[in-house]
N, C-alpha and C. Protein backbone atom coordinates (compact mmCIF):
# COMPACT_ATOMS: atom_id res chain seq x y z
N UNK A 1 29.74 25.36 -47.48
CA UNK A 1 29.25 25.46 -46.11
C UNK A 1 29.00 26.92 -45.78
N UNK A 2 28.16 27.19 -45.23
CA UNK A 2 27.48 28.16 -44.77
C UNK A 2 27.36 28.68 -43.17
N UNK A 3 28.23 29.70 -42.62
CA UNK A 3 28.08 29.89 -41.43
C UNK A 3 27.04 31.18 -41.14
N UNK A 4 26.32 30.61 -40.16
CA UNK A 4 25.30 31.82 -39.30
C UNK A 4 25.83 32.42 -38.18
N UNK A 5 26.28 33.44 -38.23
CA UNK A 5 26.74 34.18 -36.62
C UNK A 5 25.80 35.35 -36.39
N UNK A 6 25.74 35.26 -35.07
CA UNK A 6 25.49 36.59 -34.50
C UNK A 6 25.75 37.52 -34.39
N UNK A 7 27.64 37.10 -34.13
CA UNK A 7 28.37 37.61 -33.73
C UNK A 7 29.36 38.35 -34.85
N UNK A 8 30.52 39.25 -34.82
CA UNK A 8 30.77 39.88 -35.81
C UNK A 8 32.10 38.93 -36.08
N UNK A 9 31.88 38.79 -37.88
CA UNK A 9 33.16 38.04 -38.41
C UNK A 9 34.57 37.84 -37.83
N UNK A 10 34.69 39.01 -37.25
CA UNK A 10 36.22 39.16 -36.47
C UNK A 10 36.67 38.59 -35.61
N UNK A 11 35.19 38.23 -34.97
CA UNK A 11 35.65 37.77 -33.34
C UNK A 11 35.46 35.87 -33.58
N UNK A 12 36.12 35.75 -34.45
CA UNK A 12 36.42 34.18 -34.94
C UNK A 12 37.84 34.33 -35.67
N UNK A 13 38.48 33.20 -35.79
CA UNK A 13 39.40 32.84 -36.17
C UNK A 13 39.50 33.24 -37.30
N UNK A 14 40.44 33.33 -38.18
CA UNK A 14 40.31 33.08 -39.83
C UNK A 14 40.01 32.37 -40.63
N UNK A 15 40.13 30.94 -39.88
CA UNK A 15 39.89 29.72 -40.40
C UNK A 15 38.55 29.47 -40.75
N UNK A 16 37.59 30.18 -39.65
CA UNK A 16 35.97 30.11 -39.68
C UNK A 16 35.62 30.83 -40.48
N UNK A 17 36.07 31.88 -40.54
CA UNK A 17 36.03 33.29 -41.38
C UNK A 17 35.97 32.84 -42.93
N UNK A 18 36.98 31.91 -43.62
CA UNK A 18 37.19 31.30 -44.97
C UNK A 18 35.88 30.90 -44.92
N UNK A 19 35.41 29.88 -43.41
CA UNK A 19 34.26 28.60 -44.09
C UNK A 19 33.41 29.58 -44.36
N UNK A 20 33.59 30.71 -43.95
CA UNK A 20 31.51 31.35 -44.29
C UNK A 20 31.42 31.49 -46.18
N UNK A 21 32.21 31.24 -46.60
CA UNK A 21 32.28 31.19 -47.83
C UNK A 21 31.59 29.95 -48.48
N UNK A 22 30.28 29.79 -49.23
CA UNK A 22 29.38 29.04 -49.29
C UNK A 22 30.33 28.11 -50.13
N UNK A 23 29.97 26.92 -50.44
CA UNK A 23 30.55 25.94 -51.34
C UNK A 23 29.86 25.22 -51.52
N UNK A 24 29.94 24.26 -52.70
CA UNK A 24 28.99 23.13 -53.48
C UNK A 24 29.91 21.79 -53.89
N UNK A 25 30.35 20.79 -53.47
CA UNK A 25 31.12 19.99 -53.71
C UNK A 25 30.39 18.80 -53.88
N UNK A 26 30.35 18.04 -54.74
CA UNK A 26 30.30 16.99 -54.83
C UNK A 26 30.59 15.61 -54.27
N UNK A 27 30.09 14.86 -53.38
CA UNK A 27 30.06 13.76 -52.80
C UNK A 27 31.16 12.21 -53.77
N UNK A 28 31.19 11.03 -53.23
CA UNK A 28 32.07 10.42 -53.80
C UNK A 28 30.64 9.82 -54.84
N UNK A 29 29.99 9.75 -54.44
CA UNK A 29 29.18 9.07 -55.46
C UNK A 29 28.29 9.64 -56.64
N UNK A 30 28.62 10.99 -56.36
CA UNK A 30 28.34 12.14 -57.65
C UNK A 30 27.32 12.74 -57.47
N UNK A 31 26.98 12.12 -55.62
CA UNK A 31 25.44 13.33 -55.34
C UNK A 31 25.61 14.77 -55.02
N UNK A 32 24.98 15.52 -55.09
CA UNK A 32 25.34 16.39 -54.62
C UNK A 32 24.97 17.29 -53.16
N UNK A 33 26.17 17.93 -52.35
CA UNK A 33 26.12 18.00 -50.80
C UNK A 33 24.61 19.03 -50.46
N UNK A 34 23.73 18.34 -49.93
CA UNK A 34 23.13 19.58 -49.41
C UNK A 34 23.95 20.83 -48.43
N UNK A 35 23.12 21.91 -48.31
CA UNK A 35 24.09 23.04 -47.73
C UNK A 35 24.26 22.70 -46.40
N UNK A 36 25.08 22.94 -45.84
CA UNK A 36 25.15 22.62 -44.51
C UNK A 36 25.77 24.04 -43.57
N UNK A 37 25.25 24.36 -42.25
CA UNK A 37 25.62 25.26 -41.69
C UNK A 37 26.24 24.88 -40.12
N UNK A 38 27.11 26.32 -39.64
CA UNK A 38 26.98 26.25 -38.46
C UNK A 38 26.58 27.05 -37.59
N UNK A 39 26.36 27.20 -36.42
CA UNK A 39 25.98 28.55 -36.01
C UNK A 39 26.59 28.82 -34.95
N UNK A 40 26.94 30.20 -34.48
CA UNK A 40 27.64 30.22 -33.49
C UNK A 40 26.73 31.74 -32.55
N UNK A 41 26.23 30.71 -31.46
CA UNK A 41 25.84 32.05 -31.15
C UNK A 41 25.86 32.34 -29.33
N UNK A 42 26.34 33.52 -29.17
CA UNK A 42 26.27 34.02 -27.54
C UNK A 42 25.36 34.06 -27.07
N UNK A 43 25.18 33.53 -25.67
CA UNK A 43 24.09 33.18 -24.62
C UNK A 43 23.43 34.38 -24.65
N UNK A 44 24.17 35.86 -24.49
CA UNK A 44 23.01 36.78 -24.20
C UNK A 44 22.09 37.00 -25.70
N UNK A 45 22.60 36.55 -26.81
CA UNK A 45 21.66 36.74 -27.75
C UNK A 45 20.11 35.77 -27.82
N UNK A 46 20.24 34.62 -27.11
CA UNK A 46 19.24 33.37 -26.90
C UNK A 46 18.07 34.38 -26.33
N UNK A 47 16.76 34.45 -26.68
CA UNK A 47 15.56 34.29 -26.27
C UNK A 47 15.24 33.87 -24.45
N UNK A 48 14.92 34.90 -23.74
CA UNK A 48 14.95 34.82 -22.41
C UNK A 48 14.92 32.99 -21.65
N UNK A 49 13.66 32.10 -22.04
CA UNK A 49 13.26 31.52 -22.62
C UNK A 49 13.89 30.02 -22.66
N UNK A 50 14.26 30.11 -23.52
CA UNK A 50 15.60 29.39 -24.04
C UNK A 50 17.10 29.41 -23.26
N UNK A 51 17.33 30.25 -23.02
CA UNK A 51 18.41 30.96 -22.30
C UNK A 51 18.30 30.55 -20.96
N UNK A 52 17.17 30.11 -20.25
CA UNK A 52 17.12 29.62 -19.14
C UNK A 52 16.84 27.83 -19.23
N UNK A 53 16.66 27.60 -20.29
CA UNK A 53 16.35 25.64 -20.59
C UNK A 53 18.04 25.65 -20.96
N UNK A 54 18.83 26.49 -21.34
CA UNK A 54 20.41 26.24 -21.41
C UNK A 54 21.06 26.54 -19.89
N UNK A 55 20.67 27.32 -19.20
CA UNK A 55 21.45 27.44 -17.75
C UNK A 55 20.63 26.43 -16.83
N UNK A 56 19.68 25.52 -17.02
CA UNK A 56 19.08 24.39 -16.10
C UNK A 56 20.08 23.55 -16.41
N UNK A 57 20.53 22.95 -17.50
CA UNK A 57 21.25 21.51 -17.82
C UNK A 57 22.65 22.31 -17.85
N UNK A 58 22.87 23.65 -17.94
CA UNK A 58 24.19 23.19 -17.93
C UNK A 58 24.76 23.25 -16.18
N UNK A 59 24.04 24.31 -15.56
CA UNK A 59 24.12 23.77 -14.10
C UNK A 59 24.35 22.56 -13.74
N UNK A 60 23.76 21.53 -14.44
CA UNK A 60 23.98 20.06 -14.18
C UNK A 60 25.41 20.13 -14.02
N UNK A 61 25.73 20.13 -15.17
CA UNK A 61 27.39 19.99 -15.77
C UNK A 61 27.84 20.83 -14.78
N UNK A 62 27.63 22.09 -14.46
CA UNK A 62 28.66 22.56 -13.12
C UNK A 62 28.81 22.55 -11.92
N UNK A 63 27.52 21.57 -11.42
CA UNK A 63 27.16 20.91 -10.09
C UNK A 63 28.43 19.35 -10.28
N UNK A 64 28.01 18.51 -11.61
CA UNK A 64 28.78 17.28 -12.12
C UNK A 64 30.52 17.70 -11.75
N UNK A 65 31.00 19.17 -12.18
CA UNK A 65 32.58 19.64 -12.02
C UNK A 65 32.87 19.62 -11.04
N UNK A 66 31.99 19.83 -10.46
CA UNK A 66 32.08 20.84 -9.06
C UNK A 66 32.63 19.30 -7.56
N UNK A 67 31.67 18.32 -8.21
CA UNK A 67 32.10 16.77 -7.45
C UNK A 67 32.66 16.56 -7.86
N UNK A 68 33.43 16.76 -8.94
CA UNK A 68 34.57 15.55 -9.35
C UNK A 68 35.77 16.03 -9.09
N UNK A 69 36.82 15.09 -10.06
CA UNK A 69 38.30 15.05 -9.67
C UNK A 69 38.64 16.25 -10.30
N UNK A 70 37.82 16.70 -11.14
CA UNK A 70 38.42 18.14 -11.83
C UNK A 70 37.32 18.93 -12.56
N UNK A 71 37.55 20.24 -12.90
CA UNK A 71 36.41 21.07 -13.70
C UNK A 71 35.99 20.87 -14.73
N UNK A 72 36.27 19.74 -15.20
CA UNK A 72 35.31 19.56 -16.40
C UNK A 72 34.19 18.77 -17.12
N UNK A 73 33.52 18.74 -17.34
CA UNK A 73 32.15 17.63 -17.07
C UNK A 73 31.46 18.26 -18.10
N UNK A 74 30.54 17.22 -18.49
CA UNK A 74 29.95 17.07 -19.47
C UNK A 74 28.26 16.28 -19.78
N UNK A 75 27.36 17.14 -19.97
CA UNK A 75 26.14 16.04 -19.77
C UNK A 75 25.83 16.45 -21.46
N UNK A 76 24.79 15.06 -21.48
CA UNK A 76 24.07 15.18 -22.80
C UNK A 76 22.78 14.45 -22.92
N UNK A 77 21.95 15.75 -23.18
CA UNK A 77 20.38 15.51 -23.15
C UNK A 77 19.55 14.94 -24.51
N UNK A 78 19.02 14.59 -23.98
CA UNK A 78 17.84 14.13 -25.25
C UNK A 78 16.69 14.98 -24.76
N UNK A 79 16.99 16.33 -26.26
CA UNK A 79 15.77 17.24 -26.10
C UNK A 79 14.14 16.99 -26.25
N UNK A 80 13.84 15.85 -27.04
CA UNK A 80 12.67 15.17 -26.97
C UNK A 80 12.09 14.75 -26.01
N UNK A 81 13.12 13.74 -25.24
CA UNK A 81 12.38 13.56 -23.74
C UNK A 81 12.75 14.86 -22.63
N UNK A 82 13.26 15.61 -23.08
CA UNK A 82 13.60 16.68 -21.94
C UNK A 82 14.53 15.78 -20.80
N UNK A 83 15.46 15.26 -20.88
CA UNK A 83 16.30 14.58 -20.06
C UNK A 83 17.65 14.13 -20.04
N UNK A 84 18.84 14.19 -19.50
CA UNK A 84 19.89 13.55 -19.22
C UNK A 84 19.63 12.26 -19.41
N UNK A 85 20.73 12.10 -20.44
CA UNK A 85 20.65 10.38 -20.72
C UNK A 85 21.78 10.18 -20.31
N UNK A 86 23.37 10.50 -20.09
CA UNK A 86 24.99 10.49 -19.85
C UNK A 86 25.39 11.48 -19.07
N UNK A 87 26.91 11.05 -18.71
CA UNK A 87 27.12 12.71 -17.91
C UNK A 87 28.67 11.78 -18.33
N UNK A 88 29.37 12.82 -18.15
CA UNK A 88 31.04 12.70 -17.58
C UNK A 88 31.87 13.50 -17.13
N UNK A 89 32.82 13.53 -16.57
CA UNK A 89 33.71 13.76 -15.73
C UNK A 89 35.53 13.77 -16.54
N UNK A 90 36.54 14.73 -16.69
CA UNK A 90 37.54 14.51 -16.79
C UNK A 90 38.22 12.90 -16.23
N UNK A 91 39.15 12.30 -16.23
CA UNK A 91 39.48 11.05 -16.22
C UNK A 91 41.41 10.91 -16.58
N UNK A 92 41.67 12.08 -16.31
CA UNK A 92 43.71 12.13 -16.92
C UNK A 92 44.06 11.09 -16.12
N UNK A 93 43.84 10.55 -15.21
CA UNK A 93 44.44 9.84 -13.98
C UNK A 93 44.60 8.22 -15.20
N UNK A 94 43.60 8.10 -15.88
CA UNK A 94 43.35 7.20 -16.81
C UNK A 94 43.72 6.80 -18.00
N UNK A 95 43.95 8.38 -18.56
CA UNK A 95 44.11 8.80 -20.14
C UNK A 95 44.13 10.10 -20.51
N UNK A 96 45.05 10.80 -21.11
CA UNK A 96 44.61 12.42 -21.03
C UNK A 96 43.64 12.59 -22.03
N UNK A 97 43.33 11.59 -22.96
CA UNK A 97 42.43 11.59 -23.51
C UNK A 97 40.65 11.14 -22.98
N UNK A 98 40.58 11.36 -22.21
CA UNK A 98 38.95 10.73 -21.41
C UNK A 98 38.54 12.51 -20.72
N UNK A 99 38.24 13.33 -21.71
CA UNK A 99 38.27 14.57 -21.49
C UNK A 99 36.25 14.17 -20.90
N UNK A 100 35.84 15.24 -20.66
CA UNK A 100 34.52 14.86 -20.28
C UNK A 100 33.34 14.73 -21.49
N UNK A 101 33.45 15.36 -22.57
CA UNK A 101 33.01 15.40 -23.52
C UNK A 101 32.91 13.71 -24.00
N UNK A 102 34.00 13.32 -24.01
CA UNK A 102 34.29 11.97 -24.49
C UNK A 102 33.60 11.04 -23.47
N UNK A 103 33.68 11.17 -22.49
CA UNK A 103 33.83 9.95 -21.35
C UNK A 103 31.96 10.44 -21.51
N UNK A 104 31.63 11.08 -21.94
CA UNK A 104 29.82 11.48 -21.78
C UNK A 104 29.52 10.41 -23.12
N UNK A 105 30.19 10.83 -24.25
CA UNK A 105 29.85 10.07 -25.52
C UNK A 105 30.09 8.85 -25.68
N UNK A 106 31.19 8.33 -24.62
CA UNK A 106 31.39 6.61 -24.56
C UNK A 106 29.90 5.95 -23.80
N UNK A 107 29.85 7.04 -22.98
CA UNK A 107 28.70 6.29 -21.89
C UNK A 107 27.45 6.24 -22.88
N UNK A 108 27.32 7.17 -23.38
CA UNK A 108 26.27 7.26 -24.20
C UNK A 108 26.00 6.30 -25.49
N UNK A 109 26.64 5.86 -25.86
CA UNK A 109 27.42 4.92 -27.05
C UNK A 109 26.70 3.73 -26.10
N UNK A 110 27.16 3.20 -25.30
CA UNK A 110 27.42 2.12 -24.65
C UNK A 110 25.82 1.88 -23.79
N UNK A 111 25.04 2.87 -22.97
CA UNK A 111 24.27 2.74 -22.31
C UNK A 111 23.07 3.11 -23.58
N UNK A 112 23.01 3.78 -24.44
CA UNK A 112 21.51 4.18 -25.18
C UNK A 112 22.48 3.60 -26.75
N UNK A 113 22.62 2.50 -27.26
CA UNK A 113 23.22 2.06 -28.23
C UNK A 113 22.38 2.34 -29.84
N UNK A 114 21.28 2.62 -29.45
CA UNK A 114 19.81 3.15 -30.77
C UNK A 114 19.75 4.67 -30.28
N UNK A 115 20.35 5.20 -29.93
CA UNK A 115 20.23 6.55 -29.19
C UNK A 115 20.35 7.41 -30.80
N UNK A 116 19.02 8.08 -31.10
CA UNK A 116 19.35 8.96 -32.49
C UNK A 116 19.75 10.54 -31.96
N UNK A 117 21.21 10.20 -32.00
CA UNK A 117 22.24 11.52 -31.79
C UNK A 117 22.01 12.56 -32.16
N UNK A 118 21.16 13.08 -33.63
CA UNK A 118 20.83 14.58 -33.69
C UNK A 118 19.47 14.56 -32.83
N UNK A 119 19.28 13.96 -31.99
CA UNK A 119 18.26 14.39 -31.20
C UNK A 119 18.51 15.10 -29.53
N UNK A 120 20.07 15.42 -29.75
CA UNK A 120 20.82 15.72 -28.51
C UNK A 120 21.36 16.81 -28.39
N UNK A 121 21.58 17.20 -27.23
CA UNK A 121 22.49 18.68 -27.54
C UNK A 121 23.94 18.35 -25.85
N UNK A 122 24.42 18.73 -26.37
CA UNK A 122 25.58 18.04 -25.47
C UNK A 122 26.13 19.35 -24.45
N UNK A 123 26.62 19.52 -22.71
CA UNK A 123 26.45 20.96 -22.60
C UNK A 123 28.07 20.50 -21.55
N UNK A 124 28.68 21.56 -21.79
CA UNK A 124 30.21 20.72 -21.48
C UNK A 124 30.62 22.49 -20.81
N UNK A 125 31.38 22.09 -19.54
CA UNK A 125 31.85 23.45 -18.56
C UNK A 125 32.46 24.49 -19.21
N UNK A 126 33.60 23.65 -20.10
CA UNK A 126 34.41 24.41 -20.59
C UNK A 126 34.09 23.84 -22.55
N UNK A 127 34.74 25.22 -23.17
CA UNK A 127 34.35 24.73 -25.00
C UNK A 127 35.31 24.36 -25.47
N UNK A 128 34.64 22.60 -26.11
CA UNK A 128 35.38 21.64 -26.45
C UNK A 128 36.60 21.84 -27.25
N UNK A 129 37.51 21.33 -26.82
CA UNK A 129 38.87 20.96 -26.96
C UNK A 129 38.48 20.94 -28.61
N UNK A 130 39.56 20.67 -29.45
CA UNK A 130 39.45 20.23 -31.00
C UNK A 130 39.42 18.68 -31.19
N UNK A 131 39.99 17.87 -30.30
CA UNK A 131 39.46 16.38 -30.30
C UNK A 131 38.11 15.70 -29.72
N UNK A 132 37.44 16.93 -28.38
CA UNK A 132 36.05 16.98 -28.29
C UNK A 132 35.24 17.09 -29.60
N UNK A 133 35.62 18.23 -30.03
CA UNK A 133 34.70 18.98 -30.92
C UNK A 133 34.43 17.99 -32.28
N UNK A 134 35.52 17.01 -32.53
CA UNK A 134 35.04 16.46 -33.70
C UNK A 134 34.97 15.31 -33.16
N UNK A 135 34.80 14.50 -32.29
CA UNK A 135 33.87 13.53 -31.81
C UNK A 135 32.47 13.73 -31.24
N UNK A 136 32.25 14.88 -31.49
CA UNK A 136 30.66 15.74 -31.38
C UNK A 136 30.17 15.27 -33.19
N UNK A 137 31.26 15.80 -33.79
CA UNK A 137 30.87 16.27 -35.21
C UNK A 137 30.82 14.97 -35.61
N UNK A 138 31.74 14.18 -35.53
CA UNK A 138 31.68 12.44 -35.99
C UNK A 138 30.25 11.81 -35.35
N UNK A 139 29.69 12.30 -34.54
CA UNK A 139 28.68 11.56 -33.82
C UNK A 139 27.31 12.24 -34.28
N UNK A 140 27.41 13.23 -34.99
CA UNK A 140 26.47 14.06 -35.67
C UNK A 140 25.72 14.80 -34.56
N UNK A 141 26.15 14.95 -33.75
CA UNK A 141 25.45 16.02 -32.90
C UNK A 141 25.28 17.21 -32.51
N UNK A 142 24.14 17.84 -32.97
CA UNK A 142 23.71 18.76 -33.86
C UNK A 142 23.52 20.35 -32.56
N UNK A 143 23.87 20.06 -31.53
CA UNK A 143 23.70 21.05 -30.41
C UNK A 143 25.04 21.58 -29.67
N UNK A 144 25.59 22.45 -29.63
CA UNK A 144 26.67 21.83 -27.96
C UNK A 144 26.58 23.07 -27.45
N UNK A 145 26.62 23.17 -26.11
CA UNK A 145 26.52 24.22 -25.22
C UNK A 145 27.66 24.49 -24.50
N UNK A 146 28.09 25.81 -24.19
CA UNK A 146 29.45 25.53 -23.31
C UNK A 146 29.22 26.78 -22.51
N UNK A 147 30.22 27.03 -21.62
CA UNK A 147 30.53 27.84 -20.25
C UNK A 147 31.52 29.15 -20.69
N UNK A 148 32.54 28.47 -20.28
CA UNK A 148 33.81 29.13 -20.17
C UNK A 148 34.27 28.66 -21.94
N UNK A 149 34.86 29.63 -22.82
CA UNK A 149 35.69 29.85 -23.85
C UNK A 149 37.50 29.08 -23.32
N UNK A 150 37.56 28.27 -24.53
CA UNK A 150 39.13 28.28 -24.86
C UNK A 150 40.15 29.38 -23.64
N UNK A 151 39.98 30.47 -25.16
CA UNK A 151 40.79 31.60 -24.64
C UNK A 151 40.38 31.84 -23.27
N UNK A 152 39.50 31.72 -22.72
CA UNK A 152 39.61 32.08 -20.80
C UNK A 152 40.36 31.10 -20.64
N UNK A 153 40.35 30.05 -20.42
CA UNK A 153 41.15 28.69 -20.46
C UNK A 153 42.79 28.97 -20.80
N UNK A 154 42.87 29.34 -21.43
CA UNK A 154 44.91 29.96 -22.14
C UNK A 154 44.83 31.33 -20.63
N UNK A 155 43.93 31.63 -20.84
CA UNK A 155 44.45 33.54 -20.23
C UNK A 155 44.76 32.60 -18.57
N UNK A 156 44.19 31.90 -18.36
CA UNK A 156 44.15 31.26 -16.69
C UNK A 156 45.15 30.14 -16.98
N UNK A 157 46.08 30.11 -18.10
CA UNK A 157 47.61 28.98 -18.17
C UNK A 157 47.15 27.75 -18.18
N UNK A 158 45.77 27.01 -18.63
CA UNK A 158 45.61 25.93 -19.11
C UNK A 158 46.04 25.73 -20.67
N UNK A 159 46.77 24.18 -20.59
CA UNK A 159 47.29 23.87 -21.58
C UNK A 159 45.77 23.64 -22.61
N UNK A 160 45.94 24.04 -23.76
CA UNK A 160 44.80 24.36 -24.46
C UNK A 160 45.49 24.20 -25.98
N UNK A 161 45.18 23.96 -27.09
CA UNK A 161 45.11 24.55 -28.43
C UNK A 161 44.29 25.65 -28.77
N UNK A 162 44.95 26.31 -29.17
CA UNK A 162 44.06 27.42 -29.85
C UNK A 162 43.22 27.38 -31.00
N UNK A 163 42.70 26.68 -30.76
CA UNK A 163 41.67 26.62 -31.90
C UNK A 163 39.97 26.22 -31.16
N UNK A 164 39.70 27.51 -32.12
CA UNK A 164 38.20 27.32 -31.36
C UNK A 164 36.81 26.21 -32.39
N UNK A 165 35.95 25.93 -31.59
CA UNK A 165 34.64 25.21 -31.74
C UNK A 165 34.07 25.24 -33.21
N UNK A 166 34.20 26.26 -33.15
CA UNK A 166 33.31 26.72 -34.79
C UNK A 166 34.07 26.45 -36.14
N UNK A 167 35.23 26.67 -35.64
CA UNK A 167 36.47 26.80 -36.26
C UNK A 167 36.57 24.88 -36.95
N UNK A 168 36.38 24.05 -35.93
CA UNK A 168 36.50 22.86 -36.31
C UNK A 168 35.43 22.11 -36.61
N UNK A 169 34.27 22.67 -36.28
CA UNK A 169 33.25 22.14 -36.86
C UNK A 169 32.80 22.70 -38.20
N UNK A 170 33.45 23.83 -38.57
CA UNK A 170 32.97 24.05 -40.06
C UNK A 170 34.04 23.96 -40.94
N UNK A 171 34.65 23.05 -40.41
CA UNK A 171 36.14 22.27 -41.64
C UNK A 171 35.72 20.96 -42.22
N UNK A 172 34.15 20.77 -41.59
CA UNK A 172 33.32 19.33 -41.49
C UNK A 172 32.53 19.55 -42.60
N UNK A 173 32.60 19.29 -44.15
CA UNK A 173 31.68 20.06 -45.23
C UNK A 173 30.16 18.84 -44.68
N UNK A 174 29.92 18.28 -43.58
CA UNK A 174 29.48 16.65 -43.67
C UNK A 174 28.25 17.23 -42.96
N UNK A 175 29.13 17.88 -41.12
CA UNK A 175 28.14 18.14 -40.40
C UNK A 175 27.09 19.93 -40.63
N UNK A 176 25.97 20.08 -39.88
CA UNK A 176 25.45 20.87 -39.52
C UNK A 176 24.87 20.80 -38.37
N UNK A 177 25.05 22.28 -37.36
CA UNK A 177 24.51 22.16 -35.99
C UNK A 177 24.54 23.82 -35.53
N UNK A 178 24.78 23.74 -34.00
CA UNK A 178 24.63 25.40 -33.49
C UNK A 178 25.88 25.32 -32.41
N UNK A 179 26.22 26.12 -31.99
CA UNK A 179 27.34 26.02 -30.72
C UNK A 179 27.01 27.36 -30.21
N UNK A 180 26.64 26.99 -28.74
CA UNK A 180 26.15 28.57 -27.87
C UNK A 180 27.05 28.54 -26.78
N UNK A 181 27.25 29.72 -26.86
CA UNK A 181 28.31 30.23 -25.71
C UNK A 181 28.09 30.81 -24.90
N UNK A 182 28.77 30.78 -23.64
CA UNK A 182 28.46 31.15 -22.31
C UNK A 182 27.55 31.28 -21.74
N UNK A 183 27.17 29.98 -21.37
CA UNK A 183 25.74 30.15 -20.65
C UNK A 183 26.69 29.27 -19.24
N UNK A 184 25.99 30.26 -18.20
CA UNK A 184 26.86 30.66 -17.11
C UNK A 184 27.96 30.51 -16.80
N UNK A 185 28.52 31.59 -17.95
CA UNK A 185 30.37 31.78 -18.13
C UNK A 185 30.59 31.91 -16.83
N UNK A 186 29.86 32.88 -15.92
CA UNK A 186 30.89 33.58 -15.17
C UNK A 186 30.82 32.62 -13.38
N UNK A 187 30.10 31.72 -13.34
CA UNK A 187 30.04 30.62 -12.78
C UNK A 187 31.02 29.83 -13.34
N UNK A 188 31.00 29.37 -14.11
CA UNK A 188 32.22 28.47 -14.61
C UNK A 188 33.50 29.18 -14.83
N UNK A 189 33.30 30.48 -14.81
CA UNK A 189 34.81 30.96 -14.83
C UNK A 189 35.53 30.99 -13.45
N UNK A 190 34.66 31.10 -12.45
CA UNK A 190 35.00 31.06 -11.12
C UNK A 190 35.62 29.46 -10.98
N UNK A 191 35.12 28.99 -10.82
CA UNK A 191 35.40 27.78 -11.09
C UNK A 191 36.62 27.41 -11.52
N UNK A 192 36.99 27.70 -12.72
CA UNK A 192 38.23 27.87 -13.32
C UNK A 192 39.02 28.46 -12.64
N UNK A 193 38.99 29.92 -12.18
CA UNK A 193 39.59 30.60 -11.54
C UNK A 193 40.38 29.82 -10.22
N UNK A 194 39.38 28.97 -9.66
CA UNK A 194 39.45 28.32 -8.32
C UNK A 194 40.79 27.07 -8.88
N UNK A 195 40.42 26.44 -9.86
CA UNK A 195 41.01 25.49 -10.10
C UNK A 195 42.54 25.87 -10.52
N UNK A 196 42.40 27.27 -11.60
CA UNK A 196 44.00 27.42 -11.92
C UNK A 196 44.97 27.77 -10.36
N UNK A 197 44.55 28.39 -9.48
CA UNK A 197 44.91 29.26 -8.65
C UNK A 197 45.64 27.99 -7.37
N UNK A 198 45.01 26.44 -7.37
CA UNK A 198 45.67 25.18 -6.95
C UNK A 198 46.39 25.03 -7.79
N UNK A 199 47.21 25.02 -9.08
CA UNK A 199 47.97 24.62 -9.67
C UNK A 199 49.14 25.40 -9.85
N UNK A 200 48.89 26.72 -9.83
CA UNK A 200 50.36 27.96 -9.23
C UNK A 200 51.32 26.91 -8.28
C-alpha cells in the first residue's frame, strides 16, 4: 500500500508512517493485489475550486449538527448527481454506537439499496472515530471529508481514541480513497468549543 500526503510524514502517526511502505501481497486465490493508496490531504492545499464544492456540503453537515441532539452529523453525496442522498445525526440516547457517520450509512444502505458506493464521498463534522472510519472502508467509500481533527476533539476532553483516519484506513491492504481535512475547521471547532464548554 501506498500512501500520498501532502503533508509531512511526521504529522501522522507511526502506524501510517509504516503503511507508506509499498507492499505486494498476494490475495487468497493467488491473484495478485493491485496497488492501492491513500491520501491524506489539508483543505488549504485543495484547488480554490474544489475547496469550495467541499465547504457547500459540508456546511450541510454543520447546519445538520447545529439542529440536532448533538455536534455530530454526517451527510453523504453522490458526486455524479451532485446531491445528498443520506444525512445523520449522533443517536447515544439509542446506542453509543449510532455515531453519525453510521446512522448516514444505515440510511443509505436501506433508502438507495443499488447505491454504487465508490461513487460517494461522505463529509462528517468531526474525523471519523476508528469504528466510523472502517465502516467507510468496509463500504468502499472512496472520499471522506471532515471538519474538526480527533486531536481537537481530546484537547476540548472528548472521549476519543487516538487514532487517526489515515492511520485506519491504510491498515486496509483492500481499500483505496482520499481523506481531506478541515474544511471549515474553524466553524466546526466553534461548535465544539460551544458543545464541550455545556459539559464542564
Amino acid at each position: 500500500m501506498i500512501i500520498h500526503r501532502r503533508t509531512l510524514m511526521a504529522a501522522l502517526p507511526a502506524a501510517a508512517a509504516a503503511a507508506a511502505l509499498p507492499t505486494s501481497n498476494a490475495n487468497s486465490r493467488g491473484d495478485q493485489d493491485e496497488a492501492r493508496s491513500v491520501s491524506f490531504i489539508p483543505a488549504a492545499a485543495l484547488p480554490e475550486d474544489e475547496r469550495a464544492q467541499h465547504e457547500h456540503y459540508m456546511a450541510k453537515a454543520l447546519n445538520l449538527a447545529e439542529a440536532g441532539p448533538g455536534p455530530f452529523a454526517a451527510v453523504i453525496v453522490d458526486r455524479r448527481q451532485d446531491r445528498i442522498i443520506c444525512q445523520g445525526n449522533n443517536k447515544p440516547r439509542e446506542s453509543r454506537i449510532l455515531h453519525g457517520e453510521i446512522v448516514a450509512i444505515l440510511e443509505c444502505a436501506k433508502i438507495e439499496p443499488r447505491v454504487n458506493w465508490q461513487e460517494l464521498t461522505l463529509y462528517t463534522t468531526a474525523e471519523p472515530c476508528p469504528m466510523c472510519m472502517s465502516a467507510i472502508v468496509w463500504n468502499r467509500i472512496p472520499e471522506v471529508v471532515f471538519a474538526t481533527s480527533v486531536e481537537e476533539l481530546i484537547e476540548l476532553g472528548s472521549n476519543q481514541f487516538r487514532l487517526d483516519s489515515p492511520t485506519v484506513a491504510a491498515s486496509a491492504p483492500f481499500y483505496s480513497g482520499r481523506i481531506i481535512a478541515g474544511v471549515l475547521q474553524e466553524r466546526a471547532n466553534e461548535l465544539y468549543r460551544k458543545w464541550a464548554s455545556t459539559r464542564e
